[in-house]
PDB file of N, CA and C in Angstrom:
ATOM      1  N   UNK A   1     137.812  44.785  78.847  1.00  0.00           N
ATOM      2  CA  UNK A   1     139.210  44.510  79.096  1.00  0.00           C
ATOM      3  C   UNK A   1     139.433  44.453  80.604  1.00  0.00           C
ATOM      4  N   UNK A   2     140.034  43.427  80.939  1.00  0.00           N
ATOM      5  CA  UNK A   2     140.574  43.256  82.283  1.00  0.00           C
ATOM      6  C   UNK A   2     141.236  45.075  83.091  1.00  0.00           C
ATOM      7  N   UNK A   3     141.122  45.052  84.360  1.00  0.00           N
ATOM      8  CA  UNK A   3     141.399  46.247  84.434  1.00  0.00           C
ATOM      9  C   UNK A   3     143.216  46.094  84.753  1.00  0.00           C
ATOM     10  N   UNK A   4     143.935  44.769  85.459  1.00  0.00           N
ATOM     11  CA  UNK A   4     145.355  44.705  85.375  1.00  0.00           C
ATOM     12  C   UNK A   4     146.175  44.949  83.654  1.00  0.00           C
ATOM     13  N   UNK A   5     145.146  44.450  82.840  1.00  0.00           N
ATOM     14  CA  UNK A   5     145.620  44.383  80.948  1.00  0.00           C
ATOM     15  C   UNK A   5     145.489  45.952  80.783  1.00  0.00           C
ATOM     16  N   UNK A   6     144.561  46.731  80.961  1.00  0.00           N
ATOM     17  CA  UNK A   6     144.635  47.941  80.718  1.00  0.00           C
ATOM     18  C   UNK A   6     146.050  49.054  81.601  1.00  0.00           C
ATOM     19  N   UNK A   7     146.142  48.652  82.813  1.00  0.00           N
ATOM     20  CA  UNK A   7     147.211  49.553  83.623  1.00  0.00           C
ATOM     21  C   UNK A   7     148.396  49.047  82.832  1.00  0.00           C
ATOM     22  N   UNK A   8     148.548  48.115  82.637  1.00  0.00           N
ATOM     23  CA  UNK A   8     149.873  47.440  81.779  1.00  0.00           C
ATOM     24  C   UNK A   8     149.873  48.185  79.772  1.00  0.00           C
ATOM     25  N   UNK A   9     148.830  48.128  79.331  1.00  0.00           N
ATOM     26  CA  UNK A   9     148.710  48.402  78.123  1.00  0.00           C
ATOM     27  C   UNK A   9     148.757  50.142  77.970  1.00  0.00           C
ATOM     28  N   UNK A  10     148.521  50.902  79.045  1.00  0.00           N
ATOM     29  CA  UNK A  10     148.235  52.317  78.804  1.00  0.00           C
ATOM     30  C   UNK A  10     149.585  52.677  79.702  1.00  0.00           C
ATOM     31  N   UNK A  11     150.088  51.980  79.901  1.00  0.00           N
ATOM     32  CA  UNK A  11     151.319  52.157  80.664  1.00  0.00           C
ATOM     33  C   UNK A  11     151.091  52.980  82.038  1.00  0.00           C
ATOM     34  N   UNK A  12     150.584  52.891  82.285  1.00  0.00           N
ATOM     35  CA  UNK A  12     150.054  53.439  83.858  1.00  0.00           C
ATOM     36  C   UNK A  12     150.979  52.888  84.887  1.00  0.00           C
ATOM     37  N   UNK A  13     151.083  51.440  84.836  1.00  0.00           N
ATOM     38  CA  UNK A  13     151.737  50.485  85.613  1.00  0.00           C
ATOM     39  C   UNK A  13     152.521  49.688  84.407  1.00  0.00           C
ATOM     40  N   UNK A  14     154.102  49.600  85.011  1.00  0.00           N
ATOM     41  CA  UNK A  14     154.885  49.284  83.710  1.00  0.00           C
ATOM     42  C   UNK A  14     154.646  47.372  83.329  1.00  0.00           C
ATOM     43  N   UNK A  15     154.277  46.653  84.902  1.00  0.00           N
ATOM     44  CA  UNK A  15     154.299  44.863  84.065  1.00  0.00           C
ATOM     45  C   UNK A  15     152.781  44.750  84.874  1.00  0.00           C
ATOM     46  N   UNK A  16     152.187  43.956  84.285  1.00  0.00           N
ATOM     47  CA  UNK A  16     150.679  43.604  84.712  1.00  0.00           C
ATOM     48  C   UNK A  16     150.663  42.727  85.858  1.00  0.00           C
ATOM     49  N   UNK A  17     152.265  41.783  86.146  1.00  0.00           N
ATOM     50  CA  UNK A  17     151.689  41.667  87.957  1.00  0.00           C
ATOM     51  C   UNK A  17     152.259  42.710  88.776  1.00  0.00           C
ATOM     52  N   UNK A  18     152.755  43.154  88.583  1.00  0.00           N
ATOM     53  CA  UNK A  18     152.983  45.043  89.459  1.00  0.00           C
ATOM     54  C   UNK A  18     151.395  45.490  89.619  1.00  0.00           C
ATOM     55  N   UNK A  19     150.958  45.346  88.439  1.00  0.00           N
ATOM     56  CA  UNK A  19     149.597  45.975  88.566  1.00  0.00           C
ATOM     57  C   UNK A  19     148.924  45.224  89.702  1.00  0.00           C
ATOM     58  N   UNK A  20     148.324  43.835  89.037  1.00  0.00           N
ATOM     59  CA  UNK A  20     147.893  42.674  89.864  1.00  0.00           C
ATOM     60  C   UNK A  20     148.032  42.969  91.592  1.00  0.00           C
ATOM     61  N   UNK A  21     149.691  43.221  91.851  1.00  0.00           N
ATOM     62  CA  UNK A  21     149.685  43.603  93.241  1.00  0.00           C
ATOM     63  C   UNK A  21     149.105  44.688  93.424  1.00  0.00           C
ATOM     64  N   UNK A  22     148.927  45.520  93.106  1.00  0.00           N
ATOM     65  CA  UNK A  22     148.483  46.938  93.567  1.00  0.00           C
ATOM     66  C   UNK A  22     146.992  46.423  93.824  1.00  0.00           C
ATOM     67  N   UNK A  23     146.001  45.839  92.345  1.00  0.00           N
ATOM     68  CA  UNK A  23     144.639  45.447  92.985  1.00  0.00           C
ATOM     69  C   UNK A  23     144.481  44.899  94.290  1.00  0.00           C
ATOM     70  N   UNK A  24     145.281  43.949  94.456  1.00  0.00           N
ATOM     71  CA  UNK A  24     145.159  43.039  95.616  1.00  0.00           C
ATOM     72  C   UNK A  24     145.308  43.932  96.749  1.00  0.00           C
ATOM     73  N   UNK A  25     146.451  44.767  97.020  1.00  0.00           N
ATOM     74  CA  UNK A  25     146.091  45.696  98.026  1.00  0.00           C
ATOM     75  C   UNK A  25     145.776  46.514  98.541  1.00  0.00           C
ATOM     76  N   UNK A  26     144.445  46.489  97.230  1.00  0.00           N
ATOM     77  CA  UNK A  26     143.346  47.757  97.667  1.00  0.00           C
ATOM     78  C   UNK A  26     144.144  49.195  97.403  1.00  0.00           C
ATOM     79  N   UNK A  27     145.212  49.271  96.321  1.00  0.00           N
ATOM     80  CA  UNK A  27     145.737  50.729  96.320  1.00  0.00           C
ATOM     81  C   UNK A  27     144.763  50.874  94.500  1.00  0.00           C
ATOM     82  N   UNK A  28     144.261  50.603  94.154  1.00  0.00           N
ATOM     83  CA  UNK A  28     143.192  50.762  92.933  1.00  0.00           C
ATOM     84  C   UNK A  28     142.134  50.655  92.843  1.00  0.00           C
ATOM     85  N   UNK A  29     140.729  52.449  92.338  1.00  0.00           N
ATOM     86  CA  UNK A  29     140.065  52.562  92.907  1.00  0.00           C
ATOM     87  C   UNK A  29     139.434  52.369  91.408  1.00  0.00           C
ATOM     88  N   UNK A  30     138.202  51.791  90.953  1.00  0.00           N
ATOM     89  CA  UNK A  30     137.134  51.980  89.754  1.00  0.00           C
ATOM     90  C   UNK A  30     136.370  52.275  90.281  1.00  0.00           C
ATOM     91  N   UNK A  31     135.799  53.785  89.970  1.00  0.00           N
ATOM     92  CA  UNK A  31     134.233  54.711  90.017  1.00  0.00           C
ATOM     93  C   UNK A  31     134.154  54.563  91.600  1.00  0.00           C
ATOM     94  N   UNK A  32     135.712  54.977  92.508  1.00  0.00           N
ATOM     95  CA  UNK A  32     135.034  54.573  94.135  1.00  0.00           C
ATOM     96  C   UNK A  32     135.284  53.538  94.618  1.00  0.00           C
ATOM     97  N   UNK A  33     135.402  52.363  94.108  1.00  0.00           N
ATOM     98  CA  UNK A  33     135.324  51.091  94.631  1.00  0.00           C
ATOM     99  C   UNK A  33     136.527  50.576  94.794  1.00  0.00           C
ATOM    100  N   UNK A  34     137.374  49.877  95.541  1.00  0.00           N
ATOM    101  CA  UNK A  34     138.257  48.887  95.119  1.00  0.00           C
ATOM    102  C   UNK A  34     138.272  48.524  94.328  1.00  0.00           C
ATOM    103  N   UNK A  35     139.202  48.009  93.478  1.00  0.00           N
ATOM    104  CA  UNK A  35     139.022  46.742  92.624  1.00  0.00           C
ATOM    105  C   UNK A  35     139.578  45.787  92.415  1.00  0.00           C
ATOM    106  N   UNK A  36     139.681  44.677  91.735  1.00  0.00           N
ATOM    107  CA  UNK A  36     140.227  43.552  91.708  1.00  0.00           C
ATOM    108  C   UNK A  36     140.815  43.667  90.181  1.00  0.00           C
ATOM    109  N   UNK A  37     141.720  42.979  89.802  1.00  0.00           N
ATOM    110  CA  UNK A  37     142.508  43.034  88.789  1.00  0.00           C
ATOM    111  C   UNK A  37     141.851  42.111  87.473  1.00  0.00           C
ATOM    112  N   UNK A  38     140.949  41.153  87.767  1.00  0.00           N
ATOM    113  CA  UNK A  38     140.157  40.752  87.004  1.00  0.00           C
ATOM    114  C   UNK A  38     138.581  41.649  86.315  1.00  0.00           C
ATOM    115  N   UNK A  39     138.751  42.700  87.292  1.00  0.00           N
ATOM    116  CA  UNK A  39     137.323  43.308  86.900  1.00  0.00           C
ATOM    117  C   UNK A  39     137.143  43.547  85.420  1.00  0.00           C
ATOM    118  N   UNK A  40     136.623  44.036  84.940  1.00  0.00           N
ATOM    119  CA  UNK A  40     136.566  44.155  83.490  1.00  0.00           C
ATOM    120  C   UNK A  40     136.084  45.768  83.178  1.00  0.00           C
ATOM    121  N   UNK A  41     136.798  46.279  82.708  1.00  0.00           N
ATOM    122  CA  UNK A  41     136.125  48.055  82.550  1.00  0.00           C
ATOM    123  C   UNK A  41     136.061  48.262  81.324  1.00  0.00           C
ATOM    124  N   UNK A  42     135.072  49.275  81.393  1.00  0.00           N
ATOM    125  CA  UNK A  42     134.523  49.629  80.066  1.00  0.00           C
ATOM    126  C   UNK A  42     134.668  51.715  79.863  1.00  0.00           C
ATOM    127  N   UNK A  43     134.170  51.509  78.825  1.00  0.00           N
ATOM    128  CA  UNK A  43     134.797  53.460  78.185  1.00  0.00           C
ATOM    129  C   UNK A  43     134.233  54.481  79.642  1.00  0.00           C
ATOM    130  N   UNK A  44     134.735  55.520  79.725  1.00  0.00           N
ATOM    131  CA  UNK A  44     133.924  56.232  80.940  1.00  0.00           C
ATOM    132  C   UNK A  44     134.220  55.509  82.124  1.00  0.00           C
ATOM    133  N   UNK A  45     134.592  54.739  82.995  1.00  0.00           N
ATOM    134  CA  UNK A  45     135.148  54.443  84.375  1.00  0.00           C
ATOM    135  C   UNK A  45     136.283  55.579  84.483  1.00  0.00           C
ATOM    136  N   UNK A  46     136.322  55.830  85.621  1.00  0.00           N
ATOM    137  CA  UNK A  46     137.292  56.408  86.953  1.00  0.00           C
ATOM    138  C   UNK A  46     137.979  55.797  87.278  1.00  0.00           C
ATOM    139  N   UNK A  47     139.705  55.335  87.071  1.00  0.00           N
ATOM    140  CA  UNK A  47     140.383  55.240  87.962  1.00  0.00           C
ATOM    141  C   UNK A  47     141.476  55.486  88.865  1.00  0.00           C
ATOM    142  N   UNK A  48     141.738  55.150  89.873  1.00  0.00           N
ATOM    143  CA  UNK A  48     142.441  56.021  90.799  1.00  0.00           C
ATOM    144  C   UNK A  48     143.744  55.235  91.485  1.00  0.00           C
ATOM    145  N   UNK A  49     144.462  55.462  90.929  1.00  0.00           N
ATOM    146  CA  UNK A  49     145.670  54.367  91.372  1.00  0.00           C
ATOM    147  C   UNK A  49     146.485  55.351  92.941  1.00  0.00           C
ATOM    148  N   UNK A  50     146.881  54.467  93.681  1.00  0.00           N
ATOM    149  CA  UNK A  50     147.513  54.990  95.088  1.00  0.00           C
ATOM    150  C   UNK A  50     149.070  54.740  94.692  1.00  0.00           C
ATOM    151  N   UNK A  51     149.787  55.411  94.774  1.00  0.00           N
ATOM    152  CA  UNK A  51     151.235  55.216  94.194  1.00  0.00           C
ATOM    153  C   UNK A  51     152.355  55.982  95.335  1.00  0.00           C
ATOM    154  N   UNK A  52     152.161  55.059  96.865  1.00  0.00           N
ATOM    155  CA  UNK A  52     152.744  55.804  97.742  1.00  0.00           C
ATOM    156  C   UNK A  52     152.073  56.946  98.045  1.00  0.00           C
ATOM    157  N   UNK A  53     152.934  58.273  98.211  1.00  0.00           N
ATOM    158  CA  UNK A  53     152.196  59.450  98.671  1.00  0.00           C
ATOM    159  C   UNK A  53     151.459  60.364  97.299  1.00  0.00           C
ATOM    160  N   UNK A  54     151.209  59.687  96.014  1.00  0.00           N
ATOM    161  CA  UNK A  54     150.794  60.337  95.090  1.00  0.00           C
ATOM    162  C   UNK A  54     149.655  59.778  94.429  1.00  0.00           C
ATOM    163  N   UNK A  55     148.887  60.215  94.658  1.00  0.00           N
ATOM    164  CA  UNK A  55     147.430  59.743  93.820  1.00  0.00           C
ATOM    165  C   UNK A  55     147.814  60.223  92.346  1.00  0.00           C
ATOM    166  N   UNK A  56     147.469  59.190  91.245  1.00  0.00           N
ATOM    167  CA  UNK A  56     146.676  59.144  90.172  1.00  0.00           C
ATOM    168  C   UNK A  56     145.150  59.058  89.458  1.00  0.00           C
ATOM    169  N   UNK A  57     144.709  60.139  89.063  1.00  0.00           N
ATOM    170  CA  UNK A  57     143.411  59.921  88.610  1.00  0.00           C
ATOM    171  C   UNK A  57     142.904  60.004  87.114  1.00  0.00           C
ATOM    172  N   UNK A  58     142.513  59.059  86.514  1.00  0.00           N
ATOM    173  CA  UNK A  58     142.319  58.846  84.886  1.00  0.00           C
ATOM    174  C   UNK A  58     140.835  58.554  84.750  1.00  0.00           C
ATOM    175  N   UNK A  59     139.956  58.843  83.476  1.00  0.00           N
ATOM    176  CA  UNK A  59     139.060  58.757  82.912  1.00  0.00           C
ATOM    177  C   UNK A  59     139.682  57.528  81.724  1.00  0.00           C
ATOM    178  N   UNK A  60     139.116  56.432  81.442  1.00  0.00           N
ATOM    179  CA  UNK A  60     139.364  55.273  80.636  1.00  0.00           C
ATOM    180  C   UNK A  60     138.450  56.042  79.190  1.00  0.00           C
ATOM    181  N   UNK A  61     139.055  56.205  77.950  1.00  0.00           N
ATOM    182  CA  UNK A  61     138.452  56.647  76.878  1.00  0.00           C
ATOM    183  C   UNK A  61     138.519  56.081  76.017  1.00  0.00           C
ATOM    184  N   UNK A  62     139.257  54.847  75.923  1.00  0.00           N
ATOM    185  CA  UNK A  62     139.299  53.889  74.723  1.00  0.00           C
ATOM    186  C   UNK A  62     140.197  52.404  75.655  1.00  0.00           C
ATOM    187  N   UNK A  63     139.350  51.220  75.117  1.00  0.00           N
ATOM    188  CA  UNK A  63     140.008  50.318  75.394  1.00  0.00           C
ATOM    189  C   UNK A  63     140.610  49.438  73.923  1.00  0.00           C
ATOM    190  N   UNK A  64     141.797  49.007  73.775  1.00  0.00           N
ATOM    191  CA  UNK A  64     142.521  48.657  72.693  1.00  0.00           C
ATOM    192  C   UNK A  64     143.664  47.786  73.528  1.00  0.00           C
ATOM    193  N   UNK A  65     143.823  46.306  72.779  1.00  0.00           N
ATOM    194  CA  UNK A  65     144.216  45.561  73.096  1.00  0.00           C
ATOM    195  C   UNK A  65     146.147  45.598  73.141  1.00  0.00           C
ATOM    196  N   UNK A  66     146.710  46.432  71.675  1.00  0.00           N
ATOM    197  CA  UNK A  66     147.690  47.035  71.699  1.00  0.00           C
ATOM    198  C   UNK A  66     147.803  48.123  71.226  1.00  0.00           C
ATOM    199  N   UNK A  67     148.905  49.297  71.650  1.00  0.00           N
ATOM    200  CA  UNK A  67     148.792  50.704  71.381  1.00  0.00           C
ATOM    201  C   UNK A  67     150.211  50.612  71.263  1.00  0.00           C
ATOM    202  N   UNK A  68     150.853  51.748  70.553  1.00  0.00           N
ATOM    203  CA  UNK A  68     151.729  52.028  70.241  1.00  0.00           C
ATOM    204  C   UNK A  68     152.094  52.966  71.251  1.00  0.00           C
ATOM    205  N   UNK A  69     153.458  53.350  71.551  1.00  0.00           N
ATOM    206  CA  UNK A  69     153.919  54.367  72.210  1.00  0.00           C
ATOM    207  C   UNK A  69     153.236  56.210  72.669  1.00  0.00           C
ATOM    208  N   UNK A  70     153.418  56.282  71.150  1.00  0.00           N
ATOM    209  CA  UNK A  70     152.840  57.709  70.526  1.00  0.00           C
ATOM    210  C   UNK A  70     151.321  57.650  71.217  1.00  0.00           C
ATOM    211  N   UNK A  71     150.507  56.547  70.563  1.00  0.00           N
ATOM    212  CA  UNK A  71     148.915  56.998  71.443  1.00  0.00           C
ATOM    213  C   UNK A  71     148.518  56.218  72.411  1.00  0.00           C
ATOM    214  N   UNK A  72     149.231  56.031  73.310  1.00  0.00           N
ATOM    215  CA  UNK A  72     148.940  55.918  74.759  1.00  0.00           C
ATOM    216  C   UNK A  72     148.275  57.075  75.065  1.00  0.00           C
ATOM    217  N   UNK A  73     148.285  58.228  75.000  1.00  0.00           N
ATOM    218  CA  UNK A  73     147.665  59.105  75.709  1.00  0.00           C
ATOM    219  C   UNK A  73     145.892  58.724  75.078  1.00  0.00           C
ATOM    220  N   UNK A  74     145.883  58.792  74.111  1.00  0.00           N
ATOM    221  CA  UNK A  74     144.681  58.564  73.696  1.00  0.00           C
ATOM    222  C   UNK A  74     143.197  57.473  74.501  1.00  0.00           C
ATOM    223  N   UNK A  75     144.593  56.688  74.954  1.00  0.00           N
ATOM    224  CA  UNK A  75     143.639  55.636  76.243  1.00  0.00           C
ATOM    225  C   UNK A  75     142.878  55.976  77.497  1.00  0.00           C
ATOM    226  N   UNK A  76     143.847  56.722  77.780  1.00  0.00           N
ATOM    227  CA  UNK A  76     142.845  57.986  79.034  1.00  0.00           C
ATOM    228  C   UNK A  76     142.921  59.035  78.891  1.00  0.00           C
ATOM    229  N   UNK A  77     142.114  59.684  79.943  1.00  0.00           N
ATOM    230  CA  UNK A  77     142.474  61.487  80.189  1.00  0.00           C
ATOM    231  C   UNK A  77     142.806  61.784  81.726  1.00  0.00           C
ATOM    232  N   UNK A  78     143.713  62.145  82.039  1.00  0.00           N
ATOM    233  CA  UNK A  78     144.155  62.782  83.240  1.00  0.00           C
ATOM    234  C   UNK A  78     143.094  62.903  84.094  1.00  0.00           C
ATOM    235  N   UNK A  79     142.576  63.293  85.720  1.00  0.00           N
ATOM    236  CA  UNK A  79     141.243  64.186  86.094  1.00  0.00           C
ATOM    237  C   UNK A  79     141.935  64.764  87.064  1.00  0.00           C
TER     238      UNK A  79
END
């Protein structure tokens, strides 16, 4: 799964070009790295969103194309 489809689908980031911008300016980190909004992630990645003065950090534990409200959490885990 694209990594902008996932910040949008796990609700991390509420519309997927909100997300999109954030890749582009280097405020989104996979396993360390920058990333680009096309990357593609898989179960077990790290990521680390920059949100102004507040870091976010998530473990990716399921990728699913749509989720319901209720199990969003189920998509990541906090770190």
């Amino acid at each position: 799964m694209r990594l902008d489809k996932f910040l949008k689908v796990s609700r991390l980031i509420k519309r997927r070009t909100i997300a999109k911008e954030a890749c582009d300016k280097g405020r989104v980190l996979v396993n360390g790295k920058v990333a680009k909004a096309g990357d593609i992630l898989k179960e077990g990645d790290k990521i680390e969103i920059k949100f102004g003065s507040k870091d976010v950090k998530v473990e990716v534990l399921s990728l699913k194309e749509h989720v319901l409200k209720d199990e969003v959490q189920s998509m990541y885990r906090l770190l």
